[in-house]
PDB file of N, CA and C in Angstrom:
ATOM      1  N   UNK A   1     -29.441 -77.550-155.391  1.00  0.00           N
ATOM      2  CA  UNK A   1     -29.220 -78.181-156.677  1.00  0.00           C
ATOM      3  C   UNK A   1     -27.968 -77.566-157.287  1.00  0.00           C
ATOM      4  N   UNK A   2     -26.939 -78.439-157.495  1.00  0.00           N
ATOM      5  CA  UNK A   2     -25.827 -78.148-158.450  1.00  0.00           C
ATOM      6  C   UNK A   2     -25.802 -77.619-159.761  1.00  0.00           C
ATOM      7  N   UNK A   3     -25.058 -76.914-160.234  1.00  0.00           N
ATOM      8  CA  UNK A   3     -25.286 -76.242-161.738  1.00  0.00           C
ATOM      9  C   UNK A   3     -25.322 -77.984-162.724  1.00  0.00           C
ATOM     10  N   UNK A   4     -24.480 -78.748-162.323  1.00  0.00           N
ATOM     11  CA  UNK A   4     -25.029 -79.812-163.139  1.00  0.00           C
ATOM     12  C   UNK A   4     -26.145 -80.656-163.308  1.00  0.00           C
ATOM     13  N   UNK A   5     -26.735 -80.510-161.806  1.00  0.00           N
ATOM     14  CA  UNK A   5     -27.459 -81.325-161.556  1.00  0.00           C
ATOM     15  C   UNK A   5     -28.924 -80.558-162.413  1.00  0.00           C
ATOM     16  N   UNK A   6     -28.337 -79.157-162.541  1.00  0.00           N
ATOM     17  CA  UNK A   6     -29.550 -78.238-163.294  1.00  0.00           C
ATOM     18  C   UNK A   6     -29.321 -79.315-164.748  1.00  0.00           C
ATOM     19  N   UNK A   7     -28.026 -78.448-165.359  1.00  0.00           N
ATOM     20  CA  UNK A   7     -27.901 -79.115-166.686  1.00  0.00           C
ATOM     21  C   UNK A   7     -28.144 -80.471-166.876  1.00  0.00           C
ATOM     22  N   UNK A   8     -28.158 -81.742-165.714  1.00  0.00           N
ATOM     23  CA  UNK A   8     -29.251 -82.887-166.113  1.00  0.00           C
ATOM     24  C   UNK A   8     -30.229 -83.069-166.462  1.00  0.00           C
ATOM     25  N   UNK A   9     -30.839 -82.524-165.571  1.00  0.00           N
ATOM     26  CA  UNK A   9     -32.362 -82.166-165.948  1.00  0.00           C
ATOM     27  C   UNK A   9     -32.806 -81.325-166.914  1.00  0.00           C
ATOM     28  N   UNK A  10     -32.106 -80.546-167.227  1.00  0.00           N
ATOM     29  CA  UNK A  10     -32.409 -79.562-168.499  1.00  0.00           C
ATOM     30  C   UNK A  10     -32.779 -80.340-169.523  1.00  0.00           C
ATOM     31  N   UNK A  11     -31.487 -81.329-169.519  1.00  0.00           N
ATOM     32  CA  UNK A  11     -31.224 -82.435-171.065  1.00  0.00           C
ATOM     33  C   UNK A  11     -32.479 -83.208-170.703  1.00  0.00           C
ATOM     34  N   UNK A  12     -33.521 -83.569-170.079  1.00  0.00           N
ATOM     35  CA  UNK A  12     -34.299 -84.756-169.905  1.00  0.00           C
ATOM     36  C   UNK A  12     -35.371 -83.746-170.186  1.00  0.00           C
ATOM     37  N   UNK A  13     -35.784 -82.890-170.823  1.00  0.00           N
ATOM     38  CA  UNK A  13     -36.559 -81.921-170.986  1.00  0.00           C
ATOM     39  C   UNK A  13     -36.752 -81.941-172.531  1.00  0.00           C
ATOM     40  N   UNK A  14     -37.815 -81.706-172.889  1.00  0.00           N
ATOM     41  CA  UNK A  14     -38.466 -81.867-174.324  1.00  0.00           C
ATOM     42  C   UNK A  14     -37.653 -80.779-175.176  1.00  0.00           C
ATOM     43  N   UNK A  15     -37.567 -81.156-176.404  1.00  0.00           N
ATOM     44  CA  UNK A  15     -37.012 -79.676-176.944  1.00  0.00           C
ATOM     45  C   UNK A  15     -38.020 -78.339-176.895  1.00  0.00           C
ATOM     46  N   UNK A  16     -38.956 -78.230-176.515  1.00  0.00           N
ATOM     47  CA  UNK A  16     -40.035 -77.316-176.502  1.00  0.00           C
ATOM     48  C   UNK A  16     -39.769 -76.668-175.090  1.00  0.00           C
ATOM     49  N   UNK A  17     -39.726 -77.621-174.438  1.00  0.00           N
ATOM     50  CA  UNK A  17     -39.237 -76.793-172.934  1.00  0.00           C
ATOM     51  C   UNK A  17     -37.872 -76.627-172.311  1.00  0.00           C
ATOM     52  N   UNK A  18     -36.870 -77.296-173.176  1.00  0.00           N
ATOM     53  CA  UNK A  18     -35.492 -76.740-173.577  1.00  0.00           C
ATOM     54  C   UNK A  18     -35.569 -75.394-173.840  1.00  0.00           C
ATOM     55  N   UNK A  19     -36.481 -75.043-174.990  1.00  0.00           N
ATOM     56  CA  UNK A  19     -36.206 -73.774-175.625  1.00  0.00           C
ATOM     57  C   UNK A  19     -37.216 -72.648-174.737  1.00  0.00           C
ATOM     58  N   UNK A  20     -38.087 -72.844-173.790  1.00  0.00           N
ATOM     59  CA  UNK A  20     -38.531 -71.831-173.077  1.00  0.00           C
ATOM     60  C   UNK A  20     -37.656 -71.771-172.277  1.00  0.00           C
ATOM     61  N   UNK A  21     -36.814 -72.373-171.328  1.00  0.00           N
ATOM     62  CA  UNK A  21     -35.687 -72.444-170.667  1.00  0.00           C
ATOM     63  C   UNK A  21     -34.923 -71.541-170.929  1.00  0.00           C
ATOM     64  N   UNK A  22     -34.259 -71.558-172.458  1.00  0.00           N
ATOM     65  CA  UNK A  22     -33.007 -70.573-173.029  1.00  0.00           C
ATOM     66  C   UNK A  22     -33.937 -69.466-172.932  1.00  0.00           C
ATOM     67  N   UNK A  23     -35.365 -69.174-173.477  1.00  0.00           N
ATOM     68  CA  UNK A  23     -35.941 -67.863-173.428  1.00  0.00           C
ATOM     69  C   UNK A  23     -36.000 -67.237-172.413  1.00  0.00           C
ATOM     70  N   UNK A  24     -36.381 -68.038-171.306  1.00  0.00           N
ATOM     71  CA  UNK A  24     -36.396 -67.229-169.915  1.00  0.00           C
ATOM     72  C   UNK A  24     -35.200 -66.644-169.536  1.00  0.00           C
ATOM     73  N   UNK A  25     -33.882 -67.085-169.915  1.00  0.00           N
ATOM     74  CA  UNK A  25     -32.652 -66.996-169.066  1.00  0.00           C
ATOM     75  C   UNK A  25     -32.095 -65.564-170.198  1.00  0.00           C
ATOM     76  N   UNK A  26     -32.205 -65.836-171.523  1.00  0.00           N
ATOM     77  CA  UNK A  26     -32.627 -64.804-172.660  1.00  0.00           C
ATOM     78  C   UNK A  26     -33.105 -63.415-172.203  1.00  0.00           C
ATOM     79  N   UNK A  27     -34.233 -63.291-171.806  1.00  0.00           N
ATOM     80  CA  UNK A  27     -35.185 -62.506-171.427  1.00  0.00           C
ATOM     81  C   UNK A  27     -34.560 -61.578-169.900  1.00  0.00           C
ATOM     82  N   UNK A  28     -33.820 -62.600-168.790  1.00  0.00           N
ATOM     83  CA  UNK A  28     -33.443 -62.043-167.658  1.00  0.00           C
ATOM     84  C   UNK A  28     -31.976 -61.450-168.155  1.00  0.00           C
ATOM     85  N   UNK A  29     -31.299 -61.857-169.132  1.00  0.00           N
ATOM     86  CA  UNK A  29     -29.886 -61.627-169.268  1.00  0.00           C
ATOM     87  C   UNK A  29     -30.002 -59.686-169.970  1.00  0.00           C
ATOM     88  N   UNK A  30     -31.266 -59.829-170.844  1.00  0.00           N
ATOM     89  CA  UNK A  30     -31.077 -58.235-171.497  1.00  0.00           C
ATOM     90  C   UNK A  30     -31.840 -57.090-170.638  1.00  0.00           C
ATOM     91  N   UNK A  31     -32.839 -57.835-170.156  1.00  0.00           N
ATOM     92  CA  UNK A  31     -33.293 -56.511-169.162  1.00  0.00           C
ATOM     93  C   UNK A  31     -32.395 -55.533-167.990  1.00  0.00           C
ATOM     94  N   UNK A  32     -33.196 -54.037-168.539  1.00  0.00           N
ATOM     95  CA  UNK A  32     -32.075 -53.483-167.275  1.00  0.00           C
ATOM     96  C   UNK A  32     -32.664 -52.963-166.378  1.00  0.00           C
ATOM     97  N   UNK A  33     -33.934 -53.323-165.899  1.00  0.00           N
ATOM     98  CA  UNK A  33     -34.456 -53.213-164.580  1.00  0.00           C
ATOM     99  C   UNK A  33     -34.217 -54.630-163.959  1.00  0.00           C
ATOM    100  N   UNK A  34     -33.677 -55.234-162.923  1.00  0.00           N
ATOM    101  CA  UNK A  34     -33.720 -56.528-162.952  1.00  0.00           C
ATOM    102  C   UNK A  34     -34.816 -57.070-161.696  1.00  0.00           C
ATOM    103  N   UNK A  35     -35.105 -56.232-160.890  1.00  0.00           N
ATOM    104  CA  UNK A  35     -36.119 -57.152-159.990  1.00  0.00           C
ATOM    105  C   UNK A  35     -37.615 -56.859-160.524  1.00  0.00           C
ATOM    106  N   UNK A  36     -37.475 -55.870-161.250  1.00  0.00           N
ATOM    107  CA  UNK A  36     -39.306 -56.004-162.006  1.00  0.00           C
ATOM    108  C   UNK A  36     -39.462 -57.073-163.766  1.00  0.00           C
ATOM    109  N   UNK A  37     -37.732 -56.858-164.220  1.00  0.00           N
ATOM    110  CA  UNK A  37     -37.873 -57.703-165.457  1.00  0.00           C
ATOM    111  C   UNK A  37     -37.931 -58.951-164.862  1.00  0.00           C
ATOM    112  N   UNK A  38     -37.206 -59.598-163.131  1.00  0.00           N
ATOM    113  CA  UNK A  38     -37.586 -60.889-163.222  1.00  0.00           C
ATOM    114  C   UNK A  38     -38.817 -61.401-162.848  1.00  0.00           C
ATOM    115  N   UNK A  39     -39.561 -61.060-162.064  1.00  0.00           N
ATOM    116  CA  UNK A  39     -40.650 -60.655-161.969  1.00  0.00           C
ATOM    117  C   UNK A  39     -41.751 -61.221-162.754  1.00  0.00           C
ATOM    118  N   UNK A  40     -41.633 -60.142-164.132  1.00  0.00           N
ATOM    119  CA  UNK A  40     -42.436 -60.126-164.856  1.00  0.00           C
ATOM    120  C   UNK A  40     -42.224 -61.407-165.803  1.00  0.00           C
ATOM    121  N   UNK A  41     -40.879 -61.863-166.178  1.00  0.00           N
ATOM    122  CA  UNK A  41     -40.468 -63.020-166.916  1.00  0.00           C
ATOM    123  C   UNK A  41     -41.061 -64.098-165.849  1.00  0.00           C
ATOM    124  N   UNK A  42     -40.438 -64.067-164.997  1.00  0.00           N
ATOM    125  CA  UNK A  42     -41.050 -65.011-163.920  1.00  0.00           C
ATOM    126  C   UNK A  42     -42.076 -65.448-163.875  1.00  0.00           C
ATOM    127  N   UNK A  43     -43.232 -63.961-164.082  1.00  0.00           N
ATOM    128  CA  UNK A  43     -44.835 -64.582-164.289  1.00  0.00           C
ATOM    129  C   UNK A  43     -45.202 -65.364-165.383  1.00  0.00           C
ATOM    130  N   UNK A  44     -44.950 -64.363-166.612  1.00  0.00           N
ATOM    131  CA  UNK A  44     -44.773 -65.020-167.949  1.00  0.00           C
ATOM    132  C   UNK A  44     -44.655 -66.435-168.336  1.00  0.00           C
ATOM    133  N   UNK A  45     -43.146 -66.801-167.223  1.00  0.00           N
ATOM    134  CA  UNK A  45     -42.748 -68.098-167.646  1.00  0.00           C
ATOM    135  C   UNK A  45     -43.665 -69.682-167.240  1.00  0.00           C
ATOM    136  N   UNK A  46     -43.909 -68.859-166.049  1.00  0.00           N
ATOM    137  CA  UNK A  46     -45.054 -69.740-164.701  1.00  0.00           C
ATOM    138  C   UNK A  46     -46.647 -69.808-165.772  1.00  0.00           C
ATOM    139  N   UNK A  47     -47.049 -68.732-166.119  1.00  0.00           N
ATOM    140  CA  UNK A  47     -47.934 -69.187-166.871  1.00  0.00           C
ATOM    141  C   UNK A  47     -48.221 -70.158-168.388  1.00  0.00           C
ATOM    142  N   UNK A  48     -46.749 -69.992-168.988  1.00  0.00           N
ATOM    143  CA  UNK A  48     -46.903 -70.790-170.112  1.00  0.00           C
ATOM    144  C   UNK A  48     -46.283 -72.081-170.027  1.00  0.00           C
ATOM    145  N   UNK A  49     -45.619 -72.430-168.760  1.00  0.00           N
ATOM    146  CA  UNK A  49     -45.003 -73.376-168.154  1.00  0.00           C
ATOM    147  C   UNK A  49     -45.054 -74.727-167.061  1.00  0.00           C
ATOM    148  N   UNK A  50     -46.498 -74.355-166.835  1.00  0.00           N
ATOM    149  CA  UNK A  50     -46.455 -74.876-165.692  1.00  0.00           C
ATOM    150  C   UNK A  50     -45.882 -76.348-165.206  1.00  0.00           C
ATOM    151  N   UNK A  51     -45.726 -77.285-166.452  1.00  0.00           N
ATOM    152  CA  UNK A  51     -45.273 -78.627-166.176  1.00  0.00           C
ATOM    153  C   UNK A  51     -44.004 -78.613-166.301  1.00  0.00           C
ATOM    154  N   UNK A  52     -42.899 -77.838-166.939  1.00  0.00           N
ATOM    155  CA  UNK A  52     -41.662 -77.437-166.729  1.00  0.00           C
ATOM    156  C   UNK A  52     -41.298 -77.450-165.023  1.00  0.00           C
ATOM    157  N   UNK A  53     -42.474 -76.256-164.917  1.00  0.00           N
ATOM    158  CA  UNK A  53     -41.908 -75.847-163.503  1.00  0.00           C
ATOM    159  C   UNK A  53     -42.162 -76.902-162.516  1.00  0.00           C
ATOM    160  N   UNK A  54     -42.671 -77.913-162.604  1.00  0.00           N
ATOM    161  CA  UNK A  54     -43.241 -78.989-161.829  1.00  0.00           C
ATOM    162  C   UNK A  54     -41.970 -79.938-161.674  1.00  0.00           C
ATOM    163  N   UNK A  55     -41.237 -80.330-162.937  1.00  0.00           N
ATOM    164  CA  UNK A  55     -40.212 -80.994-163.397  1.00  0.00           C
ATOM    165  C   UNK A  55     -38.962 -80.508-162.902  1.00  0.00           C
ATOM    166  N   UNK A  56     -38.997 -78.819-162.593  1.00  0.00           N
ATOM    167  CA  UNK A  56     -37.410 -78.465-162.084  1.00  0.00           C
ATOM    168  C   UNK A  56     -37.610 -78.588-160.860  1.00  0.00           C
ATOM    169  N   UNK A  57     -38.970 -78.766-160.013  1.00  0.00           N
ATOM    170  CA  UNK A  57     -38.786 -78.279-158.700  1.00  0.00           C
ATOM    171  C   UNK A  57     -38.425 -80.309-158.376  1.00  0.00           C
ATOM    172  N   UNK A  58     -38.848 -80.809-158.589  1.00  0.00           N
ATOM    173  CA  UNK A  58     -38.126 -82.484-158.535  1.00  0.00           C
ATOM    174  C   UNK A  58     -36.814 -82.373-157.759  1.00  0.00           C
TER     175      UNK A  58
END
């Protein structure tokens, strides 16, 4: 998947799951452990997400 083809799909995304989107990417950008902060965001995100994640894997 192309970085645009991300940012298409981003835009066809509710504003609610727009904005967990920016949080997740938020969340990986300040941590400074990075394979346990993604990880853990990762889980985080998968659990409050799950129809997001259904929608990016498309």
């Amino acid at each position: 998947m192309s970085p645009q083809d991300l940012l298409n799909l981003i835009s066809t995304l509710s504003r609610e799951q727009q904005d967990a989107v920016e949080e997740f990417v938020r969340i990986l950008k300040k941590e400074k452990a990075p394979g346990v902060a993604f990880r853990e965001a990762l889980d985080e995100f998968v659990g409050e997400h799950p129809e997001l994640l259904r929608r990016l894997a498309q």
